[in-house]
PDB file of N, CA and C in Angstrom:
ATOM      1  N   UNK A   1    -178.935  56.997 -39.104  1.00  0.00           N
ATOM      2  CA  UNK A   1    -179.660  56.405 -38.005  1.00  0.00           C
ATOM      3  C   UNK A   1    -178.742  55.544 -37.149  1.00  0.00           C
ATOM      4  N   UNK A   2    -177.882  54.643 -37.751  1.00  0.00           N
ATOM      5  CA  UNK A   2    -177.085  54.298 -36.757  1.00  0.00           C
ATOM      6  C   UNK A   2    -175.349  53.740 -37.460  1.00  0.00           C
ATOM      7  N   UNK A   3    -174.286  53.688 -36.954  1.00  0.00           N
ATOM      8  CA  UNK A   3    -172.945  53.472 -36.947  1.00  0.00           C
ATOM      9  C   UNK A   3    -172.679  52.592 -36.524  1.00  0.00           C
ATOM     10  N   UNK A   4    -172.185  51.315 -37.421  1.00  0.00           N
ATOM     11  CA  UNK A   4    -171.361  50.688 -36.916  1.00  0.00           C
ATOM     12  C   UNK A   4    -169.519  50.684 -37.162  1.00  0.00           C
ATOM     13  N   UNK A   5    -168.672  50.231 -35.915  1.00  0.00           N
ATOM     14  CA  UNK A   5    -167.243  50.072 -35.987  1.00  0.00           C
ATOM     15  C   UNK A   5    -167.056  48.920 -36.197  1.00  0.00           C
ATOM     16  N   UNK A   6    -166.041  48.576 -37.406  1.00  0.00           N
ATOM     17  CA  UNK A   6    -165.469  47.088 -37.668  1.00  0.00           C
ATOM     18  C   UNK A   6    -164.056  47.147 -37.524  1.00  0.00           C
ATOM     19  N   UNK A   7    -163.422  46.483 -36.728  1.00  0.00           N
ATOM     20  CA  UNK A   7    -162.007  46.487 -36.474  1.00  0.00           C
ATOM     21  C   UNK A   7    -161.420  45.507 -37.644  1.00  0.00           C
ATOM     22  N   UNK A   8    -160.151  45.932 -37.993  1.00  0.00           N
ATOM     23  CA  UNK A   8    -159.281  45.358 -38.911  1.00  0.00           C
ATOM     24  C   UNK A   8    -159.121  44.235 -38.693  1.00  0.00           C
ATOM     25  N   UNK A   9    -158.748  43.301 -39.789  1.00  0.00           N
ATOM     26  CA  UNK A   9    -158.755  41.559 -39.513  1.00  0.00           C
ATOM     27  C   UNK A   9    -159.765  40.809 -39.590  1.00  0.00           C
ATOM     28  N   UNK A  10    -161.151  41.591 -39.489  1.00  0.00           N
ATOM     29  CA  UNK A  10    -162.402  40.218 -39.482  1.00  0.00           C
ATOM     30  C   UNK A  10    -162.449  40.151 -40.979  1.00  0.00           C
ATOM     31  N   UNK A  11    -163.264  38.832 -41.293  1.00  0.00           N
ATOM     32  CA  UNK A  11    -163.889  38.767 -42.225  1.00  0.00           C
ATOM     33  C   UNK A  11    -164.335  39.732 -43.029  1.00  0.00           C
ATOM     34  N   UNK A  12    -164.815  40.678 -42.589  1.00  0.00           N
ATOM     35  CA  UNK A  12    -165.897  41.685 -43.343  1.00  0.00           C
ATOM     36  C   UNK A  12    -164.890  42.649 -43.968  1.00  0.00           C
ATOM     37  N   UNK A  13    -164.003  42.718 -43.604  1.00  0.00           N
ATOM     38  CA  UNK A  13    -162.654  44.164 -44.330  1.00  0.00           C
ATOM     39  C   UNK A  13    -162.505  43.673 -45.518  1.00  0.00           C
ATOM     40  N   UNK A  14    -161.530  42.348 -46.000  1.00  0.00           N
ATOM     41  CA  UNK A  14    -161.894  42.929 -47.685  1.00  0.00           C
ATOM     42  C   UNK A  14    -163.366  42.522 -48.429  1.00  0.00           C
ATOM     43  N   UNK A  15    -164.054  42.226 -48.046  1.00  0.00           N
ATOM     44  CA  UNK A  15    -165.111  42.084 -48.852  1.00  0.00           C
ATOM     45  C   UNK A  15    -166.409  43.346 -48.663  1.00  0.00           C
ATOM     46  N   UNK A  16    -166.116  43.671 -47.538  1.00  0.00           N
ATOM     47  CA  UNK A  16    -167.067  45.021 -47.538  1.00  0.00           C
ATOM     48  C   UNK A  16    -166.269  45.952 -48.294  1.00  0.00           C
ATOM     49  N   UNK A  17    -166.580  46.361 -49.316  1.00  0.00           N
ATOM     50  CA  UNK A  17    -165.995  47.784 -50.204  1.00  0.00           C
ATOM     51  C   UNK A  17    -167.107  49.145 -49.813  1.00  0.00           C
ATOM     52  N   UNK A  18    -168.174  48.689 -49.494  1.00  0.00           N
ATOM     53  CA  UNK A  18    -169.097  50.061 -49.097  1.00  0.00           C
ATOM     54  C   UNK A  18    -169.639  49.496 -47.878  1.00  0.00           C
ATOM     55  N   UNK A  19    -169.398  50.503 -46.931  1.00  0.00           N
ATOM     56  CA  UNK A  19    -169.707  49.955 -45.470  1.00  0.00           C
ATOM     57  C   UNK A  19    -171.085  50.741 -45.101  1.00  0.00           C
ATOM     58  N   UNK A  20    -172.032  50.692 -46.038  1.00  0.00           N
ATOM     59  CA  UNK A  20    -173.274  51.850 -45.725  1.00  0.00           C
ATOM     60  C   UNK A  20    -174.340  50.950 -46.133  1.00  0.00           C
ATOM     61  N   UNK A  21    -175.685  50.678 -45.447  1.00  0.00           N
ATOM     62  CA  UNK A  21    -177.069  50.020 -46.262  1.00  0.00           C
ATOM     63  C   UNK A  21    -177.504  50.994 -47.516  1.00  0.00           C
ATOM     64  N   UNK A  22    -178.006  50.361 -47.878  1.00  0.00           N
ATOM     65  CA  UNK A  22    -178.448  50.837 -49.752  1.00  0.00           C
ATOM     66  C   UNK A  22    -179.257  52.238 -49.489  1.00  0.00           C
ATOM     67  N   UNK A  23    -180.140  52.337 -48.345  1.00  0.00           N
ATOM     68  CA  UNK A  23    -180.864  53.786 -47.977  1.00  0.00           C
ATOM     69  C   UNK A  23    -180.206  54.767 -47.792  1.00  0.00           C
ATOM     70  N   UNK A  24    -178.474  54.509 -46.674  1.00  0.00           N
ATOM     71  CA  UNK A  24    -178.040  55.448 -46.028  1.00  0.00           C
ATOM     72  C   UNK A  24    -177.922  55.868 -44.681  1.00  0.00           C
ATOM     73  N   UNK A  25    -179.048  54.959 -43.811  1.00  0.00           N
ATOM     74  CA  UNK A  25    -178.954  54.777 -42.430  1.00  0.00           C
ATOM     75  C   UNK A  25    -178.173  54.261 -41.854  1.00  0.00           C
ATOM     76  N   UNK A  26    -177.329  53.279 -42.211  1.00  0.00           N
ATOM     77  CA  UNK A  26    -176.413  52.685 -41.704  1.00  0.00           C
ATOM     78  C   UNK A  26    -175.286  52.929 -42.437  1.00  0.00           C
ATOM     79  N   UNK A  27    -174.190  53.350 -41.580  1.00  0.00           N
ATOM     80  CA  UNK A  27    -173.086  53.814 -42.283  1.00  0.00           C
ATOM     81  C   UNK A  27    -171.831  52.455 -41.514  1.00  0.00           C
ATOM     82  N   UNK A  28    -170.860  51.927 -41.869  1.00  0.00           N
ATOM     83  CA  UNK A  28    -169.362  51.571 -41.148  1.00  0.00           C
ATOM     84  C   UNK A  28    -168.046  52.124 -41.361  1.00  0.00           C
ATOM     85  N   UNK A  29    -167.580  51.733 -40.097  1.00  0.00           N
ATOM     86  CA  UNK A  29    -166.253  52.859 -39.850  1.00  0.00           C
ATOM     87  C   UNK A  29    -165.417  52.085 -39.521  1.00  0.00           C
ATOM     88  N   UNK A  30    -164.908  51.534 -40.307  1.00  0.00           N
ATOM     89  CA  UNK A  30    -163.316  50.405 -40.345  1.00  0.00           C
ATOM     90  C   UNK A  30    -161.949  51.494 -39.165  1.00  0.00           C
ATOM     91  N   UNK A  31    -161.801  50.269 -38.220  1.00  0.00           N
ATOM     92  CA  UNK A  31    -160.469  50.831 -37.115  1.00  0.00           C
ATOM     93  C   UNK A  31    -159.642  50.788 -37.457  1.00  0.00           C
ATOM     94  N   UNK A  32    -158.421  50.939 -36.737  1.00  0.00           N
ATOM     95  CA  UNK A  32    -157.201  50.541 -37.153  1.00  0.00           C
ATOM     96  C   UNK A  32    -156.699  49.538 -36.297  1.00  0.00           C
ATOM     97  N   UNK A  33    -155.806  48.673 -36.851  1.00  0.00           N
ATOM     98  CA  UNK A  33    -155.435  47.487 -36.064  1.00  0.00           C
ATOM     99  C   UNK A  33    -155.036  47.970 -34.439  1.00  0.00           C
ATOM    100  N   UNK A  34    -155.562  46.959 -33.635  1.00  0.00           N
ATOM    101  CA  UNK A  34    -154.806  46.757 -32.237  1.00  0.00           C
ATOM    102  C   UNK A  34    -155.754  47.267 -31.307  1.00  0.00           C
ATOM    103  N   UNK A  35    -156.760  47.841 -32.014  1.00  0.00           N
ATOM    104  CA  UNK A  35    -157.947  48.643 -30.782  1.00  0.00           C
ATOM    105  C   UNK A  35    -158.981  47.546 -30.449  1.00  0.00           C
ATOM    106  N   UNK A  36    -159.014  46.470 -30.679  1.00  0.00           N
ATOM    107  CA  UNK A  36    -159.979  46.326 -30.589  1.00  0.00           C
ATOM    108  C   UNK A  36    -160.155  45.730 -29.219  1.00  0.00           C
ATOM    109  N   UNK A  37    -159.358  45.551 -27.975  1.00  0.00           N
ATOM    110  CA  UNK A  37    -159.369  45.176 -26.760  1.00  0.00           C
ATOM    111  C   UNK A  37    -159.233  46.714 -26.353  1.00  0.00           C
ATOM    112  N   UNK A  38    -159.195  47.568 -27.135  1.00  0.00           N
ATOM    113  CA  UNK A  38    -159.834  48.814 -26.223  1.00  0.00           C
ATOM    114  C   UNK A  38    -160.848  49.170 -26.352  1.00  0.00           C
ATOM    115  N   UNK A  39    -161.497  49.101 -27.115  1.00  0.00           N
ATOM    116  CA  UNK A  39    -163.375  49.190 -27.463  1.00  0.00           C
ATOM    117  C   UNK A  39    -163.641  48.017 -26.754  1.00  0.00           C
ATOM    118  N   UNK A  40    -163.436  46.872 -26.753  1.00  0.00           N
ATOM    119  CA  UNK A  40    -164.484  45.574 -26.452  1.00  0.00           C
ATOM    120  C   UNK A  40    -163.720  45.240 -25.038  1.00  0.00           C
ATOM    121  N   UNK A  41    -164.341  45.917 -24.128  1.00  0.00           N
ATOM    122  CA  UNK A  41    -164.145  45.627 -22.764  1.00  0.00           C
ATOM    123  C   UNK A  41    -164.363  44.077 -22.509  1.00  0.00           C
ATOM    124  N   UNK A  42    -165.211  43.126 -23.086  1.00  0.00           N
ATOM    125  CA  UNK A  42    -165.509  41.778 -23.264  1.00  0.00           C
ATOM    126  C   UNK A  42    -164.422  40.526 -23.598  1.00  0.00           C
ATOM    127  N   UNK A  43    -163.236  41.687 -24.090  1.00  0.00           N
ATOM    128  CA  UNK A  43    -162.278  40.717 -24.352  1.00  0.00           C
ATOM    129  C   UNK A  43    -161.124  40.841 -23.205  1.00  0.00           C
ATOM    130  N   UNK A  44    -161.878  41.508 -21.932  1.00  0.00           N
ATOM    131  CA  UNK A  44    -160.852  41.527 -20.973  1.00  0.00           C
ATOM    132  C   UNK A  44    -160.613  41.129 -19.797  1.00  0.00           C
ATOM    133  N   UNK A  45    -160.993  39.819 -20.036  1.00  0.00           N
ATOM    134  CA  UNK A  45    -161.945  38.724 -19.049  1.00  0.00           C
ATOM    135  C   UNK A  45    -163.170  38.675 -18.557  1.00  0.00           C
ATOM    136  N   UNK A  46    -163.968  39.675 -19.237  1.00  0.00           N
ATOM    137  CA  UNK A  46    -165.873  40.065 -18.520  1.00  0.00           C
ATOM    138  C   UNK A  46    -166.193  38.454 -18.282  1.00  0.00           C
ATOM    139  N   UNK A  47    -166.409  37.819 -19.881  1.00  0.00           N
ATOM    140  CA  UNK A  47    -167.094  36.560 -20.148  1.00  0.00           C
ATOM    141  C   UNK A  47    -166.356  35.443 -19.494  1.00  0.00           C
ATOM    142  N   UNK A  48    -165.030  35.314 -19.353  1.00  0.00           N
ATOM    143  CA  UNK A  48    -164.371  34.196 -18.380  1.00  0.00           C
ATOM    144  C   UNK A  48    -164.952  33.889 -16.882  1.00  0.00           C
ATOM    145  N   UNK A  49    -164.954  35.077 -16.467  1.00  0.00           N
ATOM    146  CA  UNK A  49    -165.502  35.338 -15.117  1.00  0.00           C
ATOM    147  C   UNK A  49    -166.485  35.003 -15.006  1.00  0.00           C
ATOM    148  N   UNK A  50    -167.465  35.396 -15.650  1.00  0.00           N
ATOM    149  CA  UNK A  50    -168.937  35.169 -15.870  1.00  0.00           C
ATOM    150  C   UNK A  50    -169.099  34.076 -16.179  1.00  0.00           C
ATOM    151  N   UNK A  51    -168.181  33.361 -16.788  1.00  0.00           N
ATOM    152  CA  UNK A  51    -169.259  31.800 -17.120  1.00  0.00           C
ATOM    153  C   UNK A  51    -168.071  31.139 -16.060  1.00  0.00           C
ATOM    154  N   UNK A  52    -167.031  31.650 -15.234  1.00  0.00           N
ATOM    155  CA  UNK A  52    -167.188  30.573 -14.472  1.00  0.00           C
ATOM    156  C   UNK A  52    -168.157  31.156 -12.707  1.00  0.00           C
ATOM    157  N   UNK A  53    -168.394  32.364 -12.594  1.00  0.00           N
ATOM    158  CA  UNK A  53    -169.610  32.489 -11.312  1.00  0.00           C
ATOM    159  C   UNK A  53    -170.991  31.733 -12.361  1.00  0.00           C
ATOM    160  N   UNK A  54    -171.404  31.400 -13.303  1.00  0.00           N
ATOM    161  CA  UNK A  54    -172.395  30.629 -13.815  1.00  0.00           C
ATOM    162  C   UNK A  54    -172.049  29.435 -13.441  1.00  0.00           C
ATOM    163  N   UNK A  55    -171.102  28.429 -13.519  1.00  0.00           N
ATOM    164  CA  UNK A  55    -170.983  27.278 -13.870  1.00  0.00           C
ATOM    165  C   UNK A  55    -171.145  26.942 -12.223  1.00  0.00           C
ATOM    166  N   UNK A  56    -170.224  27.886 -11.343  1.00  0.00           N
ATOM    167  CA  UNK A  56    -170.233  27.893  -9.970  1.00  0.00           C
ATOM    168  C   UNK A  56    -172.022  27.861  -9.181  1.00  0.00           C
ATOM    169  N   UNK A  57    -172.730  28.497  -9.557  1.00  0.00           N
ATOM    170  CA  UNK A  57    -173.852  28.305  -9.309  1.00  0.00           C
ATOM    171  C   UNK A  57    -174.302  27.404  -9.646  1.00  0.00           C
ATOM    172  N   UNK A  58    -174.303  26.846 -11.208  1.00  0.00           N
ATOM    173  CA  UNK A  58    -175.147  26.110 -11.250  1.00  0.00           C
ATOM    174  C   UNK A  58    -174.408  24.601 -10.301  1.00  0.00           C
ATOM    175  N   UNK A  59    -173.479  24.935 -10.120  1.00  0.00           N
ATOM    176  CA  UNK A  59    -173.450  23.390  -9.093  1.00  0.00           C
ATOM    177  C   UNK A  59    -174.137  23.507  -7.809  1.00  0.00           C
ATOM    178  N   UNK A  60    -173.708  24.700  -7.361  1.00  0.00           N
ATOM    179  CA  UNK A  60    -174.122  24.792  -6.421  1.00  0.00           C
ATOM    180  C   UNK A  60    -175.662  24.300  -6.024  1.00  0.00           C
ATOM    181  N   UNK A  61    -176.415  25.112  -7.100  1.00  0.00           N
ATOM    182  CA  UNK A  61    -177.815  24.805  -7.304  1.00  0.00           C
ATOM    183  C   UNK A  61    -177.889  23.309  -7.420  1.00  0.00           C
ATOM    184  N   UNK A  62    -177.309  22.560  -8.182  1.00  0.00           N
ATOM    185  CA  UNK A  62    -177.457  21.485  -8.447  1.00  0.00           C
ATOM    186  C   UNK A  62    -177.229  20.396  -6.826  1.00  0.00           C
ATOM    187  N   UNK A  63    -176.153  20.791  -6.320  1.00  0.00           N
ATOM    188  CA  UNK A  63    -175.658  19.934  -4.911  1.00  0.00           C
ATOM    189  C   UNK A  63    -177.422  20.365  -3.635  1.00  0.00           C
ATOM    190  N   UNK A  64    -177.839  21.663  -3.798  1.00  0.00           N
ATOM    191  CA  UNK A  64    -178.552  21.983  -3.068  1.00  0.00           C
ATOM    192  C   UNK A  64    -180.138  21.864  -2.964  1.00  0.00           C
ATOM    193  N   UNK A  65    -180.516  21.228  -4.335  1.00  0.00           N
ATOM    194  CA  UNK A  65    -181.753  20.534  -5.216  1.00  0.00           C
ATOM    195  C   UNK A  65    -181.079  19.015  -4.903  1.00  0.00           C
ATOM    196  N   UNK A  66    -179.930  18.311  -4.489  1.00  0.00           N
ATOM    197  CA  UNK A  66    -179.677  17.206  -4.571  1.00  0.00           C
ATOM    198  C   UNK A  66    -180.759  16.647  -5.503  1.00  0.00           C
ATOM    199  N   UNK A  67    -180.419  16.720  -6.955  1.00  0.00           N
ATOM    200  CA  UNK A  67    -181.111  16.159  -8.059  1.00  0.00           C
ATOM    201  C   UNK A  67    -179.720  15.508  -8.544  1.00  0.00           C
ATOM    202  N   UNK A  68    -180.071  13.983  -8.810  1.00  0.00           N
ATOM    203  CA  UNK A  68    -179.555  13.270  -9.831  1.00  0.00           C
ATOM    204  C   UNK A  68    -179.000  13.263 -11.028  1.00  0.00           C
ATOM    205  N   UNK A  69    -177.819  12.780 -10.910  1.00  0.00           N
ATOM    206  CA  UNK A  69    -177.258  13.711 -12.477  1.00  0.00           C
ATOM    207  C   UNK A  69    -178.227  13.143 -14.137  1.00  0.00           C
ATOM    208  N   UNK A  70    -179.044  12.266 -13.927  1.00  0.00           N
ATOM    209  CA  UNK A  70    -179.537  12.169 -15.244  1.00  0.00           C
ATOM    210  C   UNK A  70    -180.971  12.426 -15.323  1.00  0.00           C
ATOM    211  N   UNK A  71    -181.291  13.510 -14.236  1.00  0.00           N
ATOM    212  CA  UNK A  71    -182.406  14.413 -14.019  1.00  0.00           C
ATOM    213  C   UNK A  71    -181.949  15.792 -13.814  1.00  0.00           C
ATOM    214  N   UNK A  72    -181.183  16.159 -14.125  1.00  0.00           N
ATOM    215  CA  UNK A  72    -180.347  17.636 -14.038  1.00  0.00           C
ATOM    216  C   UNK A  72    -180.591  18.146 -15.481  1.00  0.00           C
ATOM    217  N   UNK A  73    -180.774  17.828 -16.551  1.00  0.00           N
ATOM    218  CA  UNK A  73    -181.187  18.349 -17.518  1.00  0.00           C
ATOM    219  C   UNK A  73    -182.767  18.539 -17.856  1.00  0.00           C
ATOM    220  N   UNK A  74    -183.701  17.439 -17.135  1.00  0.00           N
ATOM    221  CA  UNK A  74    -184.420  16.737 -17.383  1.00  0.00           C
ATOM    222  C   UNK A  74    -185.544  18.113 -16.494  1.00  0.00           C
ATOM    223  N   UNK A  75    -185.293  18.720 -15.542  1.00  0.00           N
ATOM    224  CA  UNK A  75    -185.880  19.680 -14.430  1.00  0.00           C
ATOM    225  C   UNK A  75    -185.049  21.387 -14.759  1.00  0.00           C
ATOM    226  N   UNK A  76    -183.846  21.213 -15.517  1.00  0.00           N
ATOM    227  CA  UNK A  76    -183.127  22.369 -15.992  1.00  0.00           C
ATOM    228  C   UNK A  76    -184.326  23.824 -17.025  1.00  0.00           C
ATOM    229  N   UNK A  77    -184.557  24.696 -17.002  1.00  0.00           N
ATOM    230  CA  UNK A  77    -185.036  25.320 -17.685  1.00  0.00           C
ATOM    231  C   UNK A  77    -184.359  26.433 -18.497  1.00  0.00           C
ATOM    232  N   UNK A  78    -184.683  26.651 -19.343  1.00  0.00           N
ATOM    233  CA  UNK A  78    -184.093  28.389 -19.756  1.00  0.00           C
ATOM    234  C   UNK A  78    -184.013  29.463 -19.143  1.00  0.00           C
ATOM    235  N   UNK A  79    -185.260  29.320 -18.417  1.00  0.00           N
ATOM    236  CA  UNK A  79    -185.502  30.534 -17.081  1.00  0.00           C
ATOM    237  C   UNK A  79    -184.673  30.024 -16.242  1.00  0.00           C
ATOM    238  N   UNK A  80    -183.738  29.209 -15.879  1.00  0.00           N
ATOM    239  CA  UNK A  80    -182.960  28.754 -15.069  1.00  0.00           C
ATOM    240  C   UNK A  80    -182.123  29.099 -15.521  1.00  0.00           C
ATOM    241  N   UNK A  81    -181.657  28.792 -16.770  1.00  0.00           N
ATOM    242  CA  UNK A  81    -180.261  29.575 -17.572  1.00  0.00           C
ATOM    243  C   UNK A  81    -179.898  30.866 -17.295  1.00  0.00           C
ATOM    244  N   UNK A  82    -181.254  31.680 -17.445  1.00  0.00           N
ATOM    245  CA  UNK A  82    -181.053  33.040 -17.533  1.00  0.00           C
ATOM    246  C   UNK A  82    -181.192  33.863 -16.670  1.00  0.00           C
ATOM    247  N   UNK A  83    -181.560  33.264 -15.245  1.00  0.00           N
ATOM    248  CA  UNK A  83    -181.503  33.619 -14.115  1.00  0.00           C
ATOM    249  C   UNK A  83    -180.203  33.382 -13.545  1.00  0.00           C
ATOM    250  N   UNK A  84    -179.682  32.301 -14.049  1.00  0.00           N
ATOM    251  CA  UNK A  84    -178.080  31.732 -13.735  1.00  0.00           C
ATOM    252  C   UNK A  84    -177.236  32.849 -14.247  1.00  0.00           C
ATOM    253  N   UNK A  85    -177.197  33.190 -15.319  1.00  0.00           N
ATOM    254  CA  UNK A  85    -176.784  33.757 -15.703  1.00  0.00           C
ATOM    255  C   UNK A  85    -176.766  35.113 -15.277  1.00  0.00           C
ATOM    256  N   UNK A  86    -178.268  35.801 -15.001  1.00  0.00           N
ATOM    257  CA  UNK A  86    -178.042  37.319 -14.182  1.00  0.00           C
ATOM    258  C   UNK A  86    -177.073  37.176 -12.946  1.00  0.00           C
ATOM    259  N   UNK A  87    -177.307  36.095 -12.569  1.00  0.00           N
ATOM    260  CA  UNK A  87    -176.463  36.343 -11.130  1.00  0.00           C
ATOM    261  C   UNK A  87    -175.778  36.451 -11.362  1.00  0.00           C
ATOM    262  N   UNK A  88    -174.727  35.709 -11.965  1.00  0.00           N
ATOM    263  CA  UNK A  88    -173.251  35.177 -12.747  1.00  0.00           C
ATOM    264  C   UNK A  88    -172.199  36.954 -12.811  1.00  0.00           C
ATOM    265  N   UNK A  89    -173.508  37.566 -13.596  1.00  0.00           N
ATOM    266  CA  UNK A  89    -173.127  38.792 -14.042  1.00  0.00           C
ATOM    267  C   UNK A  89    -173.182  39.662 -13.131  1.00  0.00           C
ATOM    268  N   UNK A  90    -173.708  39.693 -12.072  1.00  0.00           N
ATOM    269  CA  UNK A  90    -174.049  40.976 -11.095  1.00  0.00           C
ATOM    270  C   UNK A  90    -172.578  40.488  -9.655  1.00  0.00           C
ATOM    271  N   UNK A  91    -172.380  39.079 -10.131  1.00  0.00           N
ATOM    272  CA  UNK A  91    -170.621  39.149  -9.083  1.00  0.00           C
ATOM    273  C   UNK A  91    -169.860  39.888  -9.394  1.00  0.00           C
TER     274      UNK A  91
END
């Protein structure tokens, strides 16, 4: 049912000796060293970028609400986070 890849070096290599759930649906497939900035596009500045067009907004937002800095948390929401955040991602 589903595959996971574990690249060499984490935690989980020597202590996983069977990389499969007890049913059989889940199987793992240990890499070989050095791939793993070729699978994980994420480690190739995605998230740098992204949290700084986030951080960039949220000032922005913040200068343009001219809200007070010890009411900036206080009016902040999650739905604000995560709207911050779509944008962040779609630059």
């Amino acid at each position: 049912m589903g595959e996971h890849s574990f690249p060499d070096g984490g935690p989980w290599s020597p202590l996983w000796r069977h990389p499969w759930s007890d049913d059989g649906l889940i199987t793992g497939k240990f890499l070989p060293p050095n791939v793993t900035a070729a699978i994980q596009p994420m480690d190739q500045g995605v998230i740098s970028t992204t949290k700084r067009h986030y951080r960039s907004e949220l000032l922005k937002n913040f200068i343009h609400e001219v809200i007070t800095l010890p009411n900036v948390w206080e009016q902040y929401s999650l739905l604000d986070a995560v709207y911050g955040i779509s944008v962040a991602w779609t630059k």
